[in-house]
C-alpha atoms as a PDB file:
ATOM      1  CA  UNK A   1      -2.832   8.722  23.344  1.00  0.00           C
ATOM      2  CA  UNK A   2      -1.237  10.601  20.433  1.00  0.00           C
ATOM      3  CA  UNK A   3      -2.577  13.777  19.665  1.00  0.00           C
ATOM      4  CA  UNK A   4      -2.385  12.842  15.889  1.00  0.00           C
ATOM      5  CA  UNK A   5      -4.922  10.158  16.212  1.00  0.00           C
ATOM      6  CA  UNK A   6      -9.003  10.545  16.406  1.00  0.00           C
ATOM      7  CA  UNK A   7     -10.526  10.717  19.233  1.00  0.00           C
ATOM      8  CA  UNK A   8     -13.335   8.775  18.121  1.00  0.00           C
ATOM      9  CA  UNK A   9     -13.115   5.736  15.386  1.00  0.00           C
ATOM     10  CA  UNK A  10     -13.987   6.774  11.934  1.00  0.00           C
ATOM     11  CA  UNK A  11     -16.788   4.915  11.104  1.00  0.00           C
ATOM     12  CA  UNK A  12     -18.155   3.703   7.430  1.00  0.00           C
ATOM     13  CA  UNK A  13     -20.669   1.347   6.097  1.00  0.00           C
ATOM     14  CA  UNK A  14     -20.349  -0.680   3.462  1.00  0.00           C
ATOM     15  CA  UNK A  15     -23.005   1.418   1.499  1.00  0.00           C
ATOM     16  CA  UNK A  16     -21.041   4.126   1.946  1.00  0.00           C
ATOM     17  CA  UNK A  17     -17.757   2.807   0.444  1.00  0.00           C
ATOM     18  CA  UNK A  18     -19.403   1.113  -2.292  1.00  0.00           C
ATOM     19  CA  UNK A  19     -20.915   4.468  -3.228  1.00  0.00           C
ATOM     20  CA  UNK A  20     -17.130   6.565  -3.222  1.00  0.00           C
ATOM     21  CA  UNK A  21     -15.974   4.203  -5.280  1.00  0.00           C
ATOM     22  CA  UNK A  22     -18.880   4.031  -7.679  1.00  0.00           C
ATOM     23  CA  UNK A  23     -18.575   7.839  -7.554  1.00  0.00           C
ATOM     24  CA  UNK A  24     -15.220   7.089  -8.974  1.00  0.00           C
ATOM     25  CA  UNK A  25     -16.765   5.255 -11.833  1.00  0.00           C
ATOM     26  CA  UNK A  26     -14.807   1.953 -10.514  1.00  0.00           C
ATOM     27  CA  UNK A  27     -16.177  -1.680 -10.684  1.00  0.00           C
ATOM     28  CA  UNK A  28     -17.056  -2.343  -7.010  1.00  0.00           C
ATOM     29  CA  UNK A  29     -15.653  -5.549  -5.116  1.00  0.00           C
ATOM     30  CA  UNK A  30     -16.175  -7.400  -1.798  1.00  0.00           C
ATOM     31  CA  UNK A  31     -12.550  -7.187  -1.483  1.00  0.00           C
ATOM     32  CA  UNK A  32     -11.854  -3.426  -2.626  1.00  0.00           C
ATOM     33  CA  UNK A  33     -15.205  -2.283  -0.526  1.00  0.00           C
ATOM     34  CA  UNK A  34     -13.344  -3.939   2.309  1.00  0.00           C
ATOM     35  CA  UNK A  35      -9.971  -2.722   1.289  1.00  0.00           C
ATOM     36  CA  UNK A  36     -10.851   0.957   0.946  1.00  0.00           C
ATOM     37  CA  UNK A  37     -13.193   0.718   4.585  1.00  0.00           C
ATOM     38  CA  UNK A  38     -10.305  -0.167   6.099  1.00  0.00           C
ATOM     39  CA  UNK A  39      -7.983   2.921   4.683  1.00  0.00           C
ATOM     40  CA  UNK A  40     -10.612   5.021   5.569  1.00  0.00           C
ATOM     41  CA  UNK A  41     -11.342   3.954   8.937  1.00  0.00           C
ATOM     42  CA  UNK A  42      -7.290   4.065  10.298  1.00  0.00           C
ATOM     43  CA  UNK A  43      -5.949   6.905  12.267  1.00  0.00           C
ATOM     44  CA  UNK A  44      -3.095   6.975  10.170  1.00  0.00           C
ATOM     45  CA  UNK A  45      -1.185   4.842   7.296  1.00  0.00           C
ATOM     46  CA  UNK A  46      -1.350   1.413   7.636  1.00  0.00           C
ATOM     47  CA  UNK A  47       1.497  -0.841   5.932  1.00  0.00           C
ATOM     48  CA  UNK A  48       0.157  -4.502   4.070  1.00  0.00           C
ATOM     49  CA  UNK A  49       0.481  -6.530   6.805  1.00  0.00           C
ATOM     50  CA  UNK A  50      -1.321  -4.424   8.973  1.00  0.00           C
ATOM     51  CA  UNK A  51      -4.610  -3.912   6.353  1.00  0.00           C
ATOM     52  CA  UNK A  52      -4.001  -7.830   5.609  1.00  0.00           C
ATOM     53  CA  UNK A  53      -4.903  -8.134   9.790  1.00  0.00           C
ATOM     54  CA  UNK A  54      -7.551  -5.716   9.729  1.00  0.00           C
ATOM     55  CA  UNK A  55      -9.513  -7.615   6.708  1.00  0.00           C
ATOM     56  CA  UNK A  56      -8.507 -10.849   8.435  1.00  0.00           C
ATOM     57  CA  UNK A  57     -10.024  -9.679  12.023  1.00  0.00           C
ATOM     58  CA  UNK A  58     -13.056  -8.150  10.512  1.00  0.00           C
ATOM     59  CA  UNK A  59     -13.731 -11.082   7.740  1.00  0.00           C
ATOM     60  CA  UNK A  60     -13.146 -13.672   9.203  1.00  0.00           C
ATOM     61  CA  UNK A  61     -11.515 -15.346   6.489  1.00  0.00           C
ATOM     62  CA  UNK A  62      -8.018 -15.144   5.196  1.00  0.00           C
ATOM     63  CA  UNK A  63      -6.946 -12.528   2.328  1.00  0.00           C
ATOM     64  CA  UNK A  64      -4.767 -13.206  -0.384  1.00  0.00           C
ATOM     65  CA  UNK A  65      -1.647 -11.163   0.192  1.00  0.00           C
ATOM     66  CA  UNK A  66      -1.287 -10.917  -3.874  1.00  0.00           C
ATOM     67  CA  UNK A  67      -5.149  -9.595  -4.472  1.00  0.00           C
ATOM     68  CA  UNK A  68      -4.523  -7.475  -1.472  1.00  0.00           C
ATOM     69  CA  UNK A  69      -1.341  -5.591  -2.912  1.00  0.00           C
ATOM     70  CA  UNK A  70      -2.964  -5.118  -6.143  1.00  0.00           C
ATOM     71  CA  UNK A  71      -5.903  -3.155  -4.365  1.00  0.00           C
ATOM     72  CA  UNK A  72      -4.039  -1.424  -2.617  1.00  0.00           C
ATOM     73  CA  UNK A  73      -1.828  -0.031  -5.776  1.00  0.00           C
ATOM     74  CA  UNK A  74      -5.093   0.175  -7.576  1.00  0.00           C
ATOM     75  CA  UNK A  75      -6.572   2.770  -4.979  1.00  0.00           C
ATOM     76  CA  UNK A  76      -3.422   4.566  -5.507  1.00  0.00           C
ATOM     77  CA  UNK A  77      -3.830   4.713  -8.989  1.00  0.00           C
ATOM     78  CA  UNK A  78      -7.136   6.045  -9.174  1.00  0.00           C
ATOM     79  CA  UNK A  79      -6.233   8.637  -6.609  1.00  0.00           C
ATOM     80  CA  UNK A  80      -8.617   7.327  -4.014  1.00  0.00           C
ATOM     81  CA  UNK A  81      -5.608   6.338  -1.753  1.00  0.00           C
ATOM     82  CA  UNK A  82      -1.980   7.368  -1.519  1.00  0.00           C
ATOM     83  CA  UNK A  83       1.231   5.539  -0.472  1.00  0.00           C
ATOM     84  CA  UNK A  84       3.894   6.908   1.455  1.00  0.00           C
ATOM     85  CA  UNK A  85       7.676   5.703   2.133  1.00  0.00           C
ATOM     86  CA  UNK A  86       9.454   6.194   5.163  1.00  0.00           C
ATOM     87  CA  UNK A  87      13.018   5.762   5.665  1.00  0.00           C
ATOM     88  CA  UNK A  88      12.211   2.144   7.057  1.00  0.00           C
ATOM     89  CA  UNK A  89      11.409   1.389   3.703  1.00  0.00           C
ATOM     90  CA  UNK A  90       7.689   0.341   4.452  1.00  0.00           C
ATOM     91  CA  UNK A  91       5.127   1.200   2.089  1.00  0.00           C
ATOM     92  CA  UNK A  92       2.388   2.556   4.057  1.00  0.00           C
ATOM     93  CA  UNK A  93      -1.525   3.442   2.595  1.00  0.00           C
ATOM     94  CA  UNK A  94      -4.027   5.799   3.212  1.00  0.00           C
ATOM     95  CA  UNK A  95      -7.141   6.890   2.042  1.00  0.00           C
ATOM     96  CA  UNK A  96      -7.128  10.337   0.593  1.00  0.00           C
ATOM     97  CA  UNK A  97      -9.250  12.529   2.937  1.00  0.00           C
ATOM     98  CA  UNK A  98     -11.366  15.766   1.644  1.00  0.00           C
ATOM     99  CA  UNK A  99      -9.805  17.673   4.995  1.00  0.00           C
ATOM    100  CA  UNK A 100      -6.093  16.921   4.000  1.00  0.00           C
ATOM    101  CA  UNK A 101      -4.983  19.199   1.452  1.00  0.00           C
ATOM    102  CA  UNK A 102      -3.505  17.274  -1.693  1.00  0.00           C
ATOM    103  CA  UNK A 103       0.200  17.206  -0.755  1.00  0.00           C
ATOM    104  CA  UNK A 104       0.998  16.999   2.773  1.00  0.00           C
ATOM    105  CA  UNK A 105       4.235  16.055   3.971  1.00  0.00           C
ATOM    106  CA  UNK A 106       3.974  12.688   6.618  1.00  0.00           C
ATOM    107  CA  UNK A 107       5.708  12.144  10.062  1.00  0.00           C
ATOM    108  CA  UNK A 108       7.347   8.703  10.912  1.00  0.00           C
ATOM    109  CA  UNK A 109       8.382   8.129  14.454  1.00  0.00           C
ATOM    110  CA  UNK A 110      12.095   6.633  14.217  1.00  0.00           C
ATOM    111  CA  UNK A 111      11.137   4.659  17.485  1.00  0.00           C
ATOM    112  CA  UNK A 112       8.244   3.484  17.205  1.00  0.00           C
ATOM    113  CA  UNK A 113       7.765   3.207  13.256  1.00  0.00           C
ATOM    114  CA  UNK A 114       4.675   5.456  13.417  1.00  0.00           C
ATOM    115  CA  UNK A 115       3.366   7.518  10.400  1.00  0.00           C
ATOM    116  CA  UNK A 116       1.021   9.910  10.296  1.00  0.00           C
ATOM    117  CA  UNK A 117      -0.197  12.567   7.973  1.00  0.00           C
ATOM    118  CA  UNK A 118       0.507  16.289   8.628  1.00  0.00           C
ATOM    119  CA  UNK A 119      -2.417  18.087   6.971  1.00  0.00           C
ATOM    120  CA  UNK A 120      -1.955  21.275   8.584  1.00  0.00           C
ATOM    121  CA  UNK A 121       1.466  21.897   7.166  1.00  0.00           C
ATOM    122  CA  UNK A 122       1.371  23.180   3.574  1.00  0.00           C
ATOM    123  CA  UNK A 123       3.792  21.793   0.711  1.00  0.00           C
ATOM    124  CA  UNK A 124       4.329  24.712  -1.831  1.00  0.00           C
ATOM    125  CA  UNK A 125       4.859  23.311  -5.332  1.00  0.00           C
ATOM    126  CA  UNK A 126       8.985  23.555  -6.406  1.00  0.00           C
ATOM    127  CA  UNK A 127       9.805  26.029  -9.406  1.00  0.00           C
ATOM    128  CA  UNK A 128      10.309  23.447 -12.070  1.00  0.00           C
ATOM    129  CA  UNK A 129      11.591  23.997 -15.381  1.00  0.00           C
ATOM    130  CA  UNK A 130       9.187  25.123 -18.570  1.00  0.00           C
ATOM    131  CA  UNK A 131       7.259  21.926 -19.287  1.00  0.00           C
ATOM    132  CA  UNK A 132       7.771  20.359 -15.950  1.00  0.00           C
ATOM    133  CA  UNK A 133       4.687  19.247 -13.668  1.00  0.00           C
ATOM    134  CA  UNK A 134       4.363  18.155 -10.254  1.00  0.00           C
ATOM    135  CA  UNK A 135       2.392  14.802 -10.450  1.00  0.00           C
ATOM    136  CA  UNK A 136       2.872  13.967  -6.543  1.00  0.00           C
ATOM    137  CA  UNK A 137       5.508  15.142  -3.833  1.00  0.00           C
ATOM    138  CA  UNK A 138       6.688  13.417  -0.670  1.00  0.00           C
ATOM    139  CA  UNK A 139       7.824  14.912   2.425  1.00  0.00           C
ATOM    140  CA  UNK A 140       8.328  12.403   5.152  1.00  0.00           C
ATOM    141  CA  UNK A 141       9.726  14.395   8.812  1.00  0.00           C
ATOM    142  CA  UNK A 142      12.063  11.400  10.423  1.00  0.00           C
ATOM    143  CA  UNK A 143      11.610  12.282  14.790  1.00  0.00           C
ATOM    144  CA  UNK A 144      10.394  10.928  17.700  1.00  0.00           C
ATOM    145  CA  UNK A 145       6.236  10.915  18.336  1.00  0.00           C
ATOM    146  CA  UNK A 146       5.175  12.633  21.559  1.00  0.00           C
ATOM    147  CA  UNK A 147       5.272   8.967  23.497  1.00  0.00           C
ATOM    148  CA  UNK A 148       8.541   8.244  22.282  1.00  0.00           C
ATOM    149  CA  UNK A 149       9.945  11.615  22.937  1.00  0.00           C
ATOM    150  CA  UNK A 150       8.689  11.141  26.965  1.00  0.00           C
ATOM    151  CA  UNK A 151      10.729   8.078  26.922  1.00  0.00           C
ATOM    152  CA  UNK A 152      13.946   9.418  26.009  1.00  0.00           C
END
């Protein structure tokens, strides 16, 4: 196993979710309860389709890709989630985490596809211009995981 990745599953009830995002002052939803448990729960940033299969496997039901995407963006939005591109072009989510500092660059795996967050590794702001601010940066390291690298 990566050594990126938890050694035990994150675990959250749905009590729990429901109260972060009424801590947030948001309207709380079966759907964005379920949405947000699921960012919160991954080892690292999960793309749509692969949310749309958690929600799938754990509801038993199917989940509107549409509704689904506009959850998604609407956790971004509200800064309980952010979304990061890699150079595949895939729009990956995760759940902003009190133990990951604000900006934190990401690392994809050219191999495998792979992204995870690099908390440890500090961004320092750039020197903008007078009346310039820094609303969000994104650092994404292109390599080869520690599985992929063996391989080679």
């Amino acid at each position: 196993m990566n050594n990126h990745v938890h050694d035990t599953p994150l675990k959250h009830s749905d009590a729990e979710v429901t109260r972060l995002l009424r801590e947030a002052g948001q309207r709380v939803t079966r759907l964005r309860v379920a949405v947000y448990k699921a960012l919160l729960e991954a080892e690292q940033p999960l793309s749509h389709p692969e949310v749309q299969q958690r929600l799938e496997n754990s509801m038993e039901s199917p989940v509107d890709r549409v509704s689904l995407y506009r959850n998604l963006e609407w956790l971004v939005d509200i800064g309980l989630a952010h979304r990061i591109t890699a150079d595949d072009r895939i729009w990956r989510f995760s759940a902003r985490r009190q133990e990951h500092s604000e900006q934190h660059p990401h690392f994809h795996c050219v191999s495998c596809g792979q992204v995870f967050c690099l908390p440890d590794s500090q961004l320092a702001a750039p020197k903008l211009p007078k009346d310039y601010s820094v609303i969000e940066m994104e650092l994404v390291v292109n390599g080869l995981c520690a599985h992929c690298g063996r391989k080679k």
